[in-house]
C-alpha atoms as a PDB file:
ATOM      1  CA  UNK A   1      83.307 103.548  77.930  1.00  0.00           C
ATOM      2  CA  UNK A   2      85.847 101.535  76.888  1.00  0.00           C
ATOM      3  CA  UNK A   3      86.178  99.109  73.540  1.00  0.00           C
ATOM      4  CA  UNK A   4      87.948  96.105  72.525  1.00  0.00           C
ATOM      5  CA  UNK A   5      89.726  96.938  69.133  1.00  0.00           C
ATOM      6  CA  UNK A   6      92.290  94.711  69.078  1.00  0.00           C
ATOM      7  CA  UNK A   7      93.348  91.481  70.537  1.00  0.00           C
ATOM      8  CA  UNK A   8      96.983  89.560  70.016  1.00  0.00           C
ATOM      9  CA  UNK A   9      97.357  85.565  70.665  1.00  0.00           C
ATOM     10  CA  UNK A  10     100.702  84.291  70.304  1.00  0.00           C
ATOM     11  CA  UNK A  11     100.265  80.397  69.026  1.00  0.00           C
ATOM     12  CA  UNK A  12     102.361  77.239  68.414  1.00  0.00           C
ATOM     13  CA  UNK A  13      99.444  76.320  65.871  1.00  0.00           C
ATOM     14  CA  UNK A  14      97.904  78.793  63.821  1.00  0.00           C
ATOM     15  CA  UNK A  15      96.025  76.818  61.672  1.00  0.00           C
ATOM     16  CA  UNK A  16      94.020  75.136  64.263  1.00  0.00           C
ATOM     17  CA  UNK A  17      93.501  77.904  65.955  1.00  0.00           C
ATOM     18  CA  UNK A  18      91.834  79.780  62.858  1.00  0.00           C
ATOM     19  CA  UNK A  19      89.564  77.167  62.265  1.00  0.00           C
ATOM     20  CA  UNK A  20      88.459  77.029  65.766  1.00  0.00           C
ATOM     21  CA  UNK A  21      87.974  80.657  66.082  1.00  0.00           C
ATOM     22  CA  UNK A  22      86.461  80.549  62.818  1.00  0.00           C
ATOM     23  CA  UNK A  23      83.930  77.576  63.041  1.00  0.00           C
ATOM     24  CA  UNK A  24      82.961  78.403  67.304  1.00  0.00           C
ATOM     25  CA  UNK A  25      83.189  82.164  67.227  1.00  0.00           C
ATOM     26  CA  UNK A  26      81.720  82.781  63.462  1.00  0.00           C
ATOM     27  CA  UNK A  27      85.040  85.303  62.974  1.00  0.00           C
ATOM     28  CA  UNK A  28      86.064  85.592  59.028  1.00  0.00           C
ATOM     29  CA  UNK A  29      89.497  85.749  57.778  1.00  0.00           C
ATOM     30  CA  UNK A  30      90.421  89.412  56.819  1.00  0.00           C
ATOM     31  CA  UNK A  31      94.159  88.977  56.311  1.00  0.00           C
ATOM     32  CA  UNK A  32      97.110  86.572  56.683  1.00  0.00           C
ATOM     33  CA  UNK A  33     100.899  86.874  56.021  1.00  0.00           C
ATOM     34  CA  UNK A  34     104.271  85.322  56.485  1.00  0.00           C
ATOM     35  CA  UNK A  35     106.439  88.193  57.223  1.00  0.00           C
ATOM     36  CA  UNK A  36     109.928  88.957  57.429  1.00  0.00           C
ATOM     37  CA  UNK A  37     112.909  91.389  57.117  1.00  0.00           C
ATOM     38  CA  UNK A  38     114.155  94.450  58.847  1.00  0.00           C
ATOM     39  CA  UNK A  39     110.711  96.086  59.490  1.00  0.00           C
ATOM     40  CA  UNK A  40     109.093  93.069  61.516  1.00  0.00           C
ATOM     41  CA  UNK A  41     112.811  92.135  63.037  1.00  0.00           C
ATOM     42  CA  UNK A  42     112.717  96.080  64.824  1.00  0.00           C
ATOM     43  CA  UNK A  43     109.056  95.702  65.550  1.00  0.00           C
ATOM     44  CA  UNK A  44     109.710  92.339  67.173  1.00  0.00           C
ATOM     45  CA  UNK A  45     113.075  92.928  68.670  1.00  0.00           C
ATOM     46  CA  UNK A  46     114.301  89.194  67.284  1.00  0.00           C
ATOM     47  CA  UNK A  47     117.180  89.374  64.716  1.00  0.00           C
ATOM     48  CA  UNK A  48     115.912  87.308  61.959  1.00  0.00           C
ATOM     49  CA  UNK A  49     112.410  86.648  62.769  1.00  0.00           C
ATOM     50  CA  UNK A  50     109.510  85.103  60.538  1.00  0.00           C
ATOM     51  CA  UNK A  51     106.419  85.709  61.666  1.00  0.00           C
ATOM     52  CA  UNK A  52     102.829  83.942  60.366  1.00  0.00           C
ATOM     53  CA  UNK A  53      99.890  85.626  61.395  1.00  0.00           C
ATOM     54  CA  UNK A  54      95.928  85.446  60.892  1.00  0.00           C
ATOM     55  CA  UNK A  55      93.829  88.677  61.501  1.00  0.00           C
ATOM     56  CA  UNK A  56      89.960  87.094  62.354  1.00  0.00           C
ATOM     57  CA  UNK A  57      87.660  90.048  62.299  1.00  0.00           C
ATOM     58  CA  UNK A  58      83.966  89.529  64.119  1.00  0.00           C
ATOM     59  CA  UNK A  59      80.988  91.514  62.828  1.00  0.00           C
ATOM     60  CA  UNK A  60      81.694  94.316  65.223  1.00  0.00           C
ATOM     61  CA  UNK A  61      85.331  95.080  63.527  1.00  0.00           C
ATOM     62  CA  UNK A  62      86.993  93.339  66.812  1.00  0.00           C
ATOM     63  CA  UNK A  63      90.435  92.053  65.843  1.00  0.00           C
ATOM     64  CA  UNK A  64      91.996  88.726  66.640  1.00  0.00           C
ATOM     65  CA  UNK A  65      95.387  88.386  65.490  1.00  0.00           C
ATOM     66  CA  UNK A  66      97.126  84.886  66.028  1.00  0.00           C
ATOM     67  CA  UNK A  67     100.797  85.044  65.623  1.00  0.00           C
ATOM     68  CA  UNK A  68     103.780  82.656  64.757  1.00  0.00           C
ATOM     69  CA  UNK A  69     107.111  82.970  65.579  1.00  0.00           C
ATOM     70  CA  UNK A  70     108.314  80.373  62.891  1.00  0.00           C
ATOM     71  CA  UNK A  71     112.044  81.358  63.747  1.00  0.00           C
ATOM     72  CA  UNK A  72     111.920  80.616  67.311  1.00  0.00           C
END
C-alpha cells in the first residue's frame, strides 16, 4: 500500500495559503525559511534564486510544503 509523505505546492501567496491550510485543514506550522545561495540555486536549477517556503504537517506526519520563488 502506498502513502502520501510528502506533498509540494508552488504559490504566488504563501501567506494566504498557510492560513487557509492552517484554519480549513487543522495542519500546524513545523518549519519556514527564506533560503538562498549555492545549495538551493543547484537544487533549483535557477542562478540566484530565493526561495520562501512553509512546511504544514497534519497529525499523520503528511507534509505540505508551499514554496516561493521570490526571484522569479
Amino acid at each position: 500500500m502506498a502513502t502520501i509523505r510528502h506533498i509540494g505546492l508552488v504559490a504566488r501567496h504563501t501567506e494566504s495559503l498557510v492560513r487557509f491550510y492552517t484554519r480549513v485543514f487543522n495542519l500546524k506550522v513545523s518549519d519556514r525559511r527564506i533560503e538562498t545561495g549555492s545549495f538551493i540555486e543547484k537544487l533549483v536549477g535557477i542562478p540566484d534564486a530565493q526561495l520562501e517556503w512553509a512546511k504544514l504537517a497534519d497529525a499523520n506526519g503528511i507534509i505540505l510544503e508551499i514554496l516561493h520563488y521570490r526571484s522569479q
